[in-house]
Protein backbone atom coordinates (compact mmCIF):
# COMPACT_ATOMS: atom_id res chain seq x y z
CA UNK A 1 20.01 5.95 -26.02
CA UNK A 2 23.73 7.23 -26.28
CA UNK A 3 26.70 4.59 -25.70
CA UNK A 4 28.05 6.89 -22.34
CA UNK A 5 24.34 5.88 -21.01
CA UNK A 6 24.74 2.14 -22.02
CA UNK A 7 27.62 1.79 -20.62
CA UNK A 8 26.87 3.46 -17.49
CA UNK A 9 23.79 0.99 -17.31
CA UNK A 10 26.16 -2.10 -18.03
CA UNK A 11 28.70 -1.01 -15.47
CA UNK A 12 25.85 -1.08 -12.94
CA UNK A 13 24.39 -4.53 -14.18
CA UNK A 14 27.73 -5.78 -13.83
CA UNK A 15 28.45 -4.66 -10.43
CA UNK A 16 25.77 -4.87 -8.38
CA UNK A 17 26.25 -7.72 -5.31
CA UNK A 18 23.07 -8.72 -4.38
CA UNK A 19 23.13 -9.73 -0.21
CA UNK A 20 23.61 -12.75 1.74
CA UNK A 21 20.90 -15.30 2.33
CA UNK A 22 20.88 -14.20 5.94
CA UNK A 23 20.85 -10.58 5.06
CA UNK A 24 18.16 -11.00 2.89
CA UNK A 25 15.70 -13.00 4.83
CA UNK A 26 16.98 -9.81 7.60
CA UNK A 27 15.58 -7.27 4.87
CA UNK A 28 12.61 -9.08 4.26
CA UNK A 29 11.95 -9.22 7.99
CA UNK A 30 13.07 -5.87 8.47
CA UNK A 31 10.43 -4.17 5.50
CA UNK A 32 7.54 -6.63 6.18
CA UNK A 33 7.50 -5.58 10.24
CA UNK A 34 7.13 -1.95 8.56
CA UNK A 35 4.65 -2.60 6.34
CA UNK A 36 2.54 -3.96 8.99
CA UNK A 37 3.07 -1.08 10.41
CA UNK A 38 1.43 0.81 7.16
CA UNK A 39 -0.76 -1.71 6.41
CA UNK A 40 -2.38 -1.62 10.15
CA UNK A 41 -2.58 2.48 10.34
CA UNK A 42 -4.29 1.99 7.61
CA UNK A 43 -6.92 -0.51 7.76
CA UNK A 44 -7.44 -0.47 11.48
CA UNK A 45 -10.10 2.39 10.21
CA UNK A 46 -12.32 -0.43 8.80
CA UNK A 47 -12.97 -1.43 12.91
CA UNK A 48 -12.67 2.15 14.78
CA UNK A 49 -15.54 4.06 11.71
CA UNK A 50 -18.60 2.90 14.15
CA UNK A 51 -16.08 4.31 17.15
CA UNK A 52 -14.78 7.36 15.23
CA UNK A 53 -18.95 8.21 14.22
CA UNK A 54 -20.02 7.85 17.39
CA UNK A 55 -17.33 9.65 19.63
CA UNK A 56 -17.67 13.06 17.47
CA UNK A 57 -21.27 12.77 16.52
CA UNK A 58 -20.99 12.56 13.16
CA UNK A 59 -22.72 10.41 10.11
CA UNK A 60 -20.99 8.70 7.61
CA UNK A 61 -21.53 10.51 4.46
CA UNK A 62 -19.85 13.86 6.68
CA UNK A 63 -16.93 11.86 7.81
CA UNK A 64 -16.47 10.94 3.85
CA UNK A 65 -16.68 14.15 2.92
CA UNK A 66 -14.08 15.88 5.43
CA UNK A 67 -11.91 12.50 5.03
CA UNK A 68 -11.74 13.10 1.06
CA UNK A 69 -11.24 17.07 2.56
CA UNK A 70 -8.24 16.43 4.33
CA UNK A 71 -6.31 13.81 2.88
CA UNK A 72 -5.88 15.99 -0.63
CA UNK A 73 -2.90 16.55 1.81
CA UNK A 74 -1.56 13.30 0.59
CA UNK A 75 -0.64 15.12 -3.37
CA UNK A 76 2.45 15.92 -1.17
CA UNK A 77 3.81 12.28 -0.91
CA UNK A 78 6.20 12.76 -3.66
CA UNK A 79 8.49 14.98 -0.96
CA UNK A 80 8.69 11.78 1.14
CA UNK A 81 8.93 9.36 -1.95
CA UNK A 82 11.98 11.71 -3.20
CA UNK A 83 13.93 11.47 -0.21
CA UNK A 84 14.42 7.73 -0.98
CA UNK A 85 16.65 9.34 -4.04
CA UNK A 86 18.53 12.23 -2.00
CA UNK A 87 19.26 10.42 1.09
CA UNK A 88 19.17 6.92 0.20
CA UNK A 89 16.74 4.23 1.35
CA UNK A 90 17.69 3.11 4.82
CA UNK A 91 17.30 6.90 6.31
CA UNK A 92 14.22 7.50 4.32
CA UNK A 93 12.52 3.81 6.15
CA UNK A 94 14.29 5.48 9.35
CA UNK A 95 11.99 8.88 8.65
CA UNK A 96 8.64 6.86 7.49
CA UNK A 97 8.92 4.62 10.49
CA UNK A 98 8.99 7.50 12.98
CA UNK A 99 6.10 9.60 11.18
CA UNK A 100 3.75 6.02 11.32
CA UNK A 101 4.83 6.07 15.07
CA UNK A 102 4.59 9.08 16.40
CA UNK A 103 1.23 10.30 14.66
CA UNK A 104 -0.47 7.09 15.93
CA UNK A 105 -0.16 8.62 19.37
CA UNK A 106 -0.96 11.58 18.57
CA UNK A 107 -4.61 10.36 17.76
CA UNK A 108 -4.35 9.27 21.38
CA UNK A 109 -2.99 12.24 22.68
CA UNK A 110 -3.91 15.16 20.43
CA UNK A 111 -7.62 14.12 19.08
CA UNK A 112 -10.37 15.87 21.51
CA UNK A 113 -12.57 17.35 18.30
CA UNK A 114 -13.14 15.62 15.10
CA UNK A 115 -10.73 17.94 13.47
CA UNK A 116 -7.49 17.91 15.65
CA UNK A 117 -8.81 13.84 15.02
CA UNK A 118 -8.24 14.32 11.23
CA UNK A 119 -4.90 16.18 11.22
CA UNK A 120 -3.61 13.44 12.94
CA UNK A 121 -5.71 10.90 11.19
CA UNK A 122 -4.49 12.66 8.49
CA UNK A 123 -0.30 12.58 9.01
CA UNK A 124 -0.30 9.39 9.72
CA UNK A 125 -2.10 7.97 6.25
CA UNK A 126 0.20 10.27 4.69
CA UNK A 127 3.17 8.23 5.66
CA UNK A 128 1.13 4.67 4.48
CA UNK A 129 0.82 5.80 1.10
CA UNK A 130 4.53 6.09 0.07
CA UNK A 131 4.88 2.16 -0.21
CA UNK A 132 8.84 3.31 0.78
CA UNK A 133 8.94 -0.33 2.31
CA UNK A 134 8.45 -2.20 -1.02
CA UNK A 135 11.37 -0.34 -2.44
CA UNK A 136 14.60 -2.42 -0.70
CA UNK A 137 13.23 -5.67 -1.39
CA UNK A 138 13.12 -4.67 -4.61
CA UNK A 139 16.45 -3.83 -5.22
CA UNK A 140 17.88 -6.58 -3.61
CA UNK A 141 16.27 -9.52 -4.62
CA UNK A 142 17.17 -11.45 -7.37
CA UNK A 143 15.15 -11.19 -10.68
CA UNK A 144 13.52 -14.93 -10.53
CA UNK A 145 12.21 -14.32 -7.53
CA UNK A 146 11.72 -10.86 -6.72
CA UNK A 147 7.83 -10.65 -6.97
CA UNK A 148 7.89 -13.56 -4.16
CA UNK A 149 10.05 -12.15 -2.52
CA UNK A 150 8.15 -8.71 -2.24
CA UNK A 151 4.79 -10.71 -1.84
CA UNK A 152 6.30 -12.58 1.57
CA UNK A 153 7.35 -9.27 2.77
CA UNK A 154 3.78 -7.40 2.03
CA UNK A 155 1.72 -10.60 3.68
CA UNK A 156 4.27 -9.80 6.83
CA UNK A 157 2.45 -6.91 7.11
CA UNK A 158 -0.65 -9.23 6.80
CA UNK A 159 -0.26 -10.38 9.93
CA UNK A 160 -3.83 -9.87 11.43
CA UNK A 161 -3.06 -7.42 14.30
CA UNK A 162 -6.49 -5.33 13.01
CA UNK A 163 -8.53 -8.15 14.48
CA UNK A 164 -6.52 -9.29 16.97
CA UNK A 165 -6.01 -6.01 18.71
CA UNK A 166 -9.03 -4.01 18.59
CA UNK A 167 -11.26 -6.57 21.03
CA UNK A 168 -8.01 -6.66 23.61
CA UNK A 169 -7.65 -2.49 23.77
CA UNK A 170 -10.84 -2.30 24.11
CA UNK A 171 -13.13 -5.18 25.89
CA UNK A 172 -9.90 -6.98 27.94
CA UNK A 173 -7.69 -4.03 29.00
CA UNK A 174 -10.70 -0.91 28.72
CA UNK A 175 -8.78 1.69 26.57
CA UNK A 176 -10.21 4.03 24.03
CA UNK A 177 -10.89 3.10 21.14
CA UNK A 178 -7.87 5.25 19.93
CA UNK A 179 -5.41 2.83 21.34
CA UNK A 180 -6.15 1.33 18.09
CA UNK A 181 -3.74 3.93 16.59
CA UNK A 182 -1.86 4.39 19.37
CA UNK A 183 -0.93 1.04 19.96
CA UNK A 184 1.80 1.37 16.74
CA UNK A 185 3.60 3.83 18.72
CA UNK A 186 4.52 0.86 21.08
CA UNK A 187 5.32 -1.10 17.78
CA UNK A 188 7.47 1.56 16.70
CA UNK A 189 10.02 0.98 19.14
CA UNK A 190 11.62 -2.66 18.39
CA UNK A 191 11.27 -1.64 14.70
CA UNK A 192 13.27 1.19 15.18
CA UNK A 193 15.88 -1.16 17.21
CA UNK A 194 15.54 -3.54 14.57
CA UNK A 195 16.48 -1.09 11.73
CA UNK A 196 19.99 -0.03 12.98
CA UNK A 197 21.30 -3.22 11.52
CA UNK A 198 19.55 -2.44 7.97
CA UNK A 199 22.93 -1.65 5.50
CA UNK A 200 22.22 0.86 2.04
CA UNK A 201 20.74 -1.23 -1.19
CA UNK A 202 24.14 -2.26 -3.04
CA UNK A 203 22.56 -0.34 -6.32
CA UNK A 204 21.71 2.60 -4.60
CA UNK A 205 25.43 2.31 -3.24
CA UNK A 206 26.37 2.46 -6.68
CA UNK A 207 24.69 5.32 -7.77
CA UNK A 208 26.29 7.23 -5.01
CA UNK A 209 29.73 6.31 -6.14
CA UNK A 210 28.88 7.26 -9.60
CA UNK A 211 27.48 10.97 -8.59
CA UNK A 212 30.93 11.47 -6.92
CA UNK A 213 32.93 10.27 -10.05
CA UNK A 214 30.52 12.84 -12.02
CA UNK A 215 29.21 10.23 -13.97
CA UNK A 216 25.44 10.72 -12.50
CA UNK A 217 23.96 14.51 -10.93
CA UNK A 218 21.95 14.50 -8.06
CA UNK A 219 18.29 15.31 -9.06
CA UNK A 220 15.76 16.96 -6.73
CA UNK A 221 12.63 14.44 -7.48
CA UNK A 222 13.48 13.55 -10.81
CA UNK A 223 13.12 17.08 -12.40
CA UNK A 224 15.53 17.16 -15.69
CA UNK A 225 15.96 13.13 -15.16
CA UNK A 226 12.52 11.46 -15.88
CA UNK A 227 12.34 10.53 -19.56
CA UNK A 228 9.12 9.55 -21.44
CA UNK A 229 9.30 5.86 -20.38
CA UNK A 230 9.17 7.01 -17.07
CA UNK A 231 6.09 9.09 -18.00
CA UNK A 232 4.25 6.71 -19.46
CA UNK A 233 4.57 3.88 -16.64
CA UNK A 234 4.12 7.24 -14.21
CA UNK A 235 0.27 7.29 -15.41
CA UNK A 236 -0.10 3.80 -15.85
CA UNK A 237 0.81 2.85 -12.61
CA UNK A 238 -0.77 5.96 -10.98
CA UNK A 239 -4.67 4.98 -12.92
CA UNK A 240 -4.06 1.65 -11.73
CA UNK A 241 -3.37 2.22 -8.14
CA UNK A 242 -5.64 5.16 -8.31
CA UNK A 243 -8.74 2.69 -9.27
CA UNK A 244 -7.50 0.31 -6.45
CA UNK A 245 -7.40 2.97 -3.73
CA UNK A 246 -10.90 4.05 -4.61
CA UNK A 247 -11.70 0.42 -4.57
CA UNK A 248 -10.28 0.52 -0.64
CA UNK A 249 -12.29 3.34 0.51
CA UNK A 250 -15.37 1.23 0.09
CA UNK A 251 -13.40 -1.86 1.61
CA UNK A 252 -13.15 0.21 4.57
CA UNK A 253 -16.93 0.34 5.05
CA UNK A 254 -16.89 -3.54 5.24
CA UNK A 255 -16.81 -3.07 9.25
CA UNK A 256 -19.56 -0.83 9.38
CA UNK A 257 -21.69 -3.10 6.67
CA UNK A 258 -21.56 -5.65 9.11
CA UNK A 259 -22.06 -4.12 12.79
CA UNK A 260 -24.26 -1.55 11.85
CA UNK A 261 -26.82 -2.81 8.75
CA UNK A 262 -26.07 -6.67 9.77
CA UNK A 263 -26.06 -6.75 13.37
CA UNK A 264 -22.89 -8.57 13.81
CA UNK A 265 -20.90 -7.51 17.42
CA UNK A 266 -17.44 -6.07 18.06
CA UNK A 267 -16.32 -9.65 18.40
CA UNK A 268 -18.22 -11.27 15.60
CA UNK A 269 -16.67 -8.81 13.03
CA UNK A 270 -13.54 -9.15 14.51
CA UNK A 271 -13.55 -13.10 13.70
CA UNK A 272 -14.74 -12.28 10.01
CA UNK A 273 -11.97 -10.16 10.09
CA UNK A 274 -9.32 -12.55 11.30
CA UNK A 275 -10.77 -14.78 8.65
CA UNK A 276 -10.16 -12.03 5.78
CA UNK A 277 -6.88 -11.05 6.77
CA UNK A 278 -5.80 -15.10 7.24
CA UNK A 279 -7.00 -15.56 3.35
CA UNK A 280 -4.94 -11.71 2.57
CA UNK A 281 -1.86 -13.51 3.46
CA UNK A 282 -2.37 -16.52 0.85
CA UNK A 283 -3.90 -13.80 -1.72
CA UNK A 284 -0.26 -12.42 -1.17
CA UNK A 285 1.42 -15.08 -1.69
CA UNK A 286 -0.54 -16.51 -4.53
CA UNK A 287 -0.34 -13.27 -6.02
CA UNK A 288 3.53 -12.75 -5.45
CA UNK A 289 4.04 -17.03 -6.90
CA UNK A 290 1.57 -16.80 -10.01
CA UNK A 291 3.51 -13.45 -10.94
CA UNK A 292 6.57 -15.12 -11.29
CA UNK A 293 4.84 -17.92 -13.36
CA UNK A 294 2.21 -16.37 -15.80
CA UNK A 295 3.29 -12.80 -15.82
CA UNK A 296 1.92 -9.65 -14.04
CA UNK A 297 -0.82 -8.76 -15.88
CA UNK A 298 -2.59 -11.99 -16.30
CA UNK A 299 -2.28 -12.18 -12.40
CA UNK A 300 -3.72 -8.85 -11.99
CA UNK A 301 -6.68 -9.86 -13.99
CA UNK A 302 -7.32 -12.85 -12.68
CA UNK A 303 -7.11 -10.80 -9.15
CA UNK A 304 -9.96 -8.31 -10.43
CA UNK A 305 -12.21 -9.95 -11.77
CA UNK A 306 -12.30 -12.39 -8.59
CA UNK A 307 -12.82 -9.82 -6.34
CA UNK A 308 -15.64 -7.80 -8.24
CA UNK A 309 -17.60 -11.17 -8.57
CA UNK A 310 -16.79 -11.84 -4.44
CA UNK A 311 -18.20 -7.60 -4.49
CA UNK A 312 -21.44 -7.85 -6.06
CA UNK A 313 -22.27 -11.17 -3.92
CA UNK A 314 -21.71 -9.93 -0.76
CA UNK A 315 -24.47 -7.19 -1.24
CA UNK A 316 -27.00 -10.07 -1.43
CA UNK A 317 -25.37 -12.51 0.78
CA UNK A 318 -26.89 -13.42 4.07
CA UNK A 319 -26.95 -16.21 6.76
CA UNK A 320 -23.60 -17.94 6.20
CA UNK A 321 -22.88 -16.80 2.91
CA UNK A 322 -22.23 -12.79 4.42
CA UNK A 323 -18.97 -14.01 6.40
CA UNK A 324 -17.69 -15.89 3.34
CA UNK A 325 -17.87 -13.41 1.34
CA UNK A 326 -15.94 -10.94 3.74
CA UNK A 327 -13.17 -13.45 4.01
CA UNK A 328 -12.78 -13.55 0.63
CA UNK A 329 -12.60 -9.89 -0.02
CA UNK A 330 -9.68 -10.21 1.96
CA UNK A 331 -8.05 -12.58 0.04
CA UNK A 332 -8.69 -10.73 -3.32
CA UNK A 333 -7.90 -7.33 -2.09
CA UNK A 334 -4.76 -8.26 -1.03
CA UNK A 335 -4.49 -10.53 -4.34
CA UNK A 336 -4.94 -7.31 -6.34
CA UNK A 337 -2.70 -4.90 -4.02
CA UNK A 338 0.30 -7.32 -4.85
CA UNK A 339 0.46 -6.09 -8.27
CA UNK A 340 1.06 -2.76 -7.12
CA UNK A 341 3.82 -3.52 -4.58
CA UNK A 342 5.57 -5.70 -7.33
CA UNK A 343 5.27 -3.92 -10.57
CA UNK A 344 5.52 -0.47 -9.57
CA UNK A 345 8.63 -0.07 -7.85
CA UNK A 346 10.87 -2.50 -10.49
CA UNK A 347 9.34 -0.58 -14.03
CA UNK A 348 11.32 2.66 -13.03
CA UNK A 349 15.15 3.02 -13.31
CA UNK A 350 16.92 3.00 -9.63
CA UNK A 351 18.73 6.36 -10.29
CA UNK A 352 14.98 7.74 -9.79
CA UNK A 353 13.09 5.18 -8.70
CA UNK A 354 12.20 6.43 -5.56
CA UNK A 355 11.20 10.32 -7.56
CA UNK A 356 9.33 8.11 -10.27
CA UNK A 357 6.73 6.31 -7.10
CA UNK A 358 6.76 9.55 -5.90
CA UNK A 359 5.13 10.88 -8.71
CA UNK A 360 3.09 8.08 -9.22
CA UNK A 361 1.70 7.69 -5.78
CA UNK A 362 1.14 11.70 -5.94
CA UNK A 363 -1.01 11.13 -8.80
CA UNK A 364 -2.92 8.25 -7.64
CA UNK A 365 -3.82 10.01 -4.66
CA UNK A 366 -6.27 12.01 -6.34
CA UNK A 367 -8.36 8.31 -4.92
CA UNK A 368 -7.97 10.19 -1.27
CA UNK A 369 -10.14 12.87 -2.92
CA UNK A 370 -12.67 11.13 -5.17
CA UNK A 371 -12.87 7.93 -3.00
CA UNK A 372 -14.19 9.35 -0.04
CA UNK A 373 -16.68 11.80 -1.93
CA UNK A 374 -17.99 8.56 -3.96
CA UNK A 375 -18.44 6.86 -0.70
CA UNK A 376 -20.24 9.50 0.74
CA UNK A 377 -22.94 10.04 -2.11
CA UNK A 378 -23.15 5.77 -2.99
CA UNK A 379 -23.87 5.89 0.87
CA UNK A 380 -26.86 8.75 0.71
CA UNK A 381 -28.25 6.84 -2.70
CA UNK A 382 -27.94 3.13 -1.48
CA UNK A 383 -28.57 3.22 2.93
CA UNK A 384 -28.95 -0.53 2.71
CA UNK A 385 -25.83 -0.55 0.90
CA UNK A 386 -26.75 -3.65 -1.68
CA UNK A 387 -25.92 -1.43 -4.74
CA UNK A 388 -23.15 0.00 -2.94
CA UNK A 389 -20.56 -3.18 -3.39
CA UNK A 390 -21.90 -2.89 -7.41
CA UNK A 391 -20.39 0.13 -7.69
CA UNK A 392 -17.45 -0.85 -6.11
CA UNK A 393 -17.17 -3.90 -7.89
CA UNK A 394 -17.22 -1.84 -10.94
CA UNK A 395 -14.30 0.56 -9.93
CA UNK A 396 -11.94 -2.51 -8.91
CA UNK A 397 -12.79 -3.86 -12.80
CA UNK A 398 -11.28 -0.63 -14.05
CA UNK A 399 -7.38 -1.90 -13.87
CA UNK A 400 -8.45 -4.75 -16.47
CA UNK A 401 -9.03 -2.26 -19.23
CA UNK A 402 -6.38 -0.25 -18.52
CA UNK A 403 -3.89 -3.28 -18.62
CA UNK A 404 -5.66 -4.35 -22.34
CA UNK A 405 -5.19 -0.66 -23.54
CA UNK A 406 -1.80 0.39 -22.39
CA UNK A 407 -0.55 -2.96 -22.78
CA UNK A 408 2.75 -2.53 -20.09
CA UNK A 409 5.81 -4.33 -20.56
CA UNK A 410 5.95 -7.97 -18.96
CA UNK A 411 8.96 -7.69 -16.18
CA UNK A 412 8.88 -11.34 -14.61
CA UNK A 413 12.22 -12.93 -14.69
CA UNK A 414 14.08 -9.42 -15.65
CA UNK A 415 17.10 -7.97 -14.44
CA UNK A 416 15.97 -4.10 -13.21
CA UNK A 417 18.44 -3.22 -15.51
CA UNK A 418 16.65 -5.17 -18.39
CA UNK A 419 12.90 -3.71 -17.59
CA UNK A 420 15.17 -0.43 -17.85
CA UNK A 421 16.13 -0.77 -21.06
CA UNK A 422 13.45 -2.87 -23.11
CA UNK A 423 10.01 -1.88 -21.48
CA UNK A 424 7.98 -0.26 -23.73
């Protein structure tokens, strides 16, 4: 590392005014009303499958197929990820916010045939896999509490609006089942409202100032920026996620487990539901607390191996055991997910943070591929689905060895500046 790039790296450290308490608890508002936002588009799918088979006549093992089809469209989220480094982050929130919105009512509107359904379907999960959200909270909080503050704003988006909403649209008020989607277009609207107050992160402020005093170029997504560090984190963050979002494809079977192979009603699931998104919020937390305390990676263990034991039970389960079992996988999966929203945004330097998660989420999307083609031949091989949850028990057990043999830096209680410099 030269001395110009130290120093440039100390003047940063040594400038950077992190916000008010008001403006901060603002922020976190601010990023956890859009991550429910992403975190709704894109588990609401785990109710509507039994809907979405049913209303274009097609079985599950298709829909997996075309699903896994369509979204190799998401390999593109580095474009979106990037802007966060070209235009800064409060437009690029601005630009995901809108995308969310205005492709959940284009299910509604634009979705007659299964495959106008998917392009829309298939716009709108592009804009929940950029994590963008994570990104200001990030930035702004201060080292000793960052995970927790990060975990508070991704169990915001926790709020259970997939349980709560589904029965209203469609048993109170008699809507389509794609009011589901659609509903985040209404949502959209007091969030964008909301936003004009949000101000530029004060380090991404200072990167600006030192590209016009020619100390810093503008990069377009990293290219002639991103170092070997950033390479290496790059693919360990990308297998990681990558393992998890395989992991979720299954998870979103969880509604059909129960209505269709356990008999439960619209209502019934909903409740387990409710339940499992309840528990996500203090897997969150827990996750976001116990980061802070023992370190990411024993958290993420601990967070894996819970939630393939919770797996492989709830094949068997039965009577009163079955809903137990799906309330905890939604306190695990959300345990696990935390991880993610922590570690991956603070390993990468700020100048290219946002082109480093790019690349990383680009990568791990190859799960939008192989996830739904896993689920679709697990689902031809095991109809009763028992040996199904093994193998996906198995997948979310992956992360552990990749932790034990890439061995990532520990970043609790470091400066971004710090994890910079000494991770490994």
């Amino acid at each position: 590392m030269t001395q110009a790039v130290e120093a440039t790296k100390g003047r940063l450290r040594r400038r950077v005014k992190l916000p008010g308490r008001n403006y901060m608890l603002y922020l976190i508002l601010l990023m956890g009303m859009v991550a429910l936002m992403d975190q709704y588009i894109g588990t609401v799918k785990t109710t509507a499958l039994p809907y979405i088979l049913e209303e274009y006549q097609i079985d599950g093992p298709r829909f997996s197929y075309w699903e896994g089809l369509y979204l190799a469209a998401t390999f593109f989220i580095f474009l979106l990820n990037g802007l966060t480094d070209m235009i800064g982050r409060k437009w690029s929130i601005f630009v995901l916010i809108v995308i969310m919105g205005v492709t959940s009512l284009g299910i509604v509107l634009f979705a007659p045939t299964f495959h106008t359904f998917m392009i829309m379907y298939t716009l709108a999960t592009f804009a929940t896999v950029s994590n963008i959200w994570s990104m200001p909270i990030s930035e702004e909080s201060p080292a000793e509490n960052r995970a927790k503050y990060v975990a508070v704003t991704y169990i915001i988006g926790l709020i259970p609006l997939q349980a709560i909403l589904p029965p209203i649209i469609i048993n109170q008020l008699g809507l389509s089942w794609k009011w589901m989607y659609g509903v985040m277009f209404l949502f959209m609207l007091p969030v964008l409202l909301f936003w004009t107050r949000m101000r530029e992160t004060s380090r991404y402020r200072l990167i600006q100032q030192e590209r016009q005093e020619g100390t810093r170029k503008l990069h377009w997504f990293g290219l002639g920026v991103i170092d070997k560090k950033d390479i290496r984190y790059i693919i360990i963050a990308a297998l990681i996620w990558l393992a998890w979002l395989t992991y979720q494809f299954f998870y979103f079977w969880a509604g059909y487990y129960f209505m269709e192979l356990n008999g439960y009603s619209l209502q019934q699931w909903s409740f387990v539901l409710l339940g499992a998104l309840v528990f996500a919020i203090g897997g969150g937390y827990l996750a976001g607390y116990l980061m802070d305390r023992l370190g990411r990676k024993p958290t993420l263990i601990i967070g894996c191996v819970g939630l393939a034991i919770d797996l492989v039970v709830m094949g068997w389960a039965s009577g009163w055991l079955l809903p137990i079992t799906g309330v905890l996988l939604g306190f695990f999966t959300s345990f696990t997910y935390t991880w993610i929203v922590v570690f991956v945004p603070e390993v990468f330097p700020t100048e290219r943070r946002g082109a480093c998660m790019g690349w990383t989420t680009t990568v791990a999307r190859i799960s939008y591929v192989l996830g739904p083609i896993l689920v679709g031949v697990c689902l031809k091989l095991f109809p009763d689905m028992r040996w199904f949850w093994v193998v996906a028990a198995g997948i979310i057990l992956v992360p552990i060895a990749l932790v034990l043999f890439f061995n990532p830096s520990e970043t609790n209680m470091q400066e971004l500046e710090d994890i910079e410099e000494e991770r490994m």
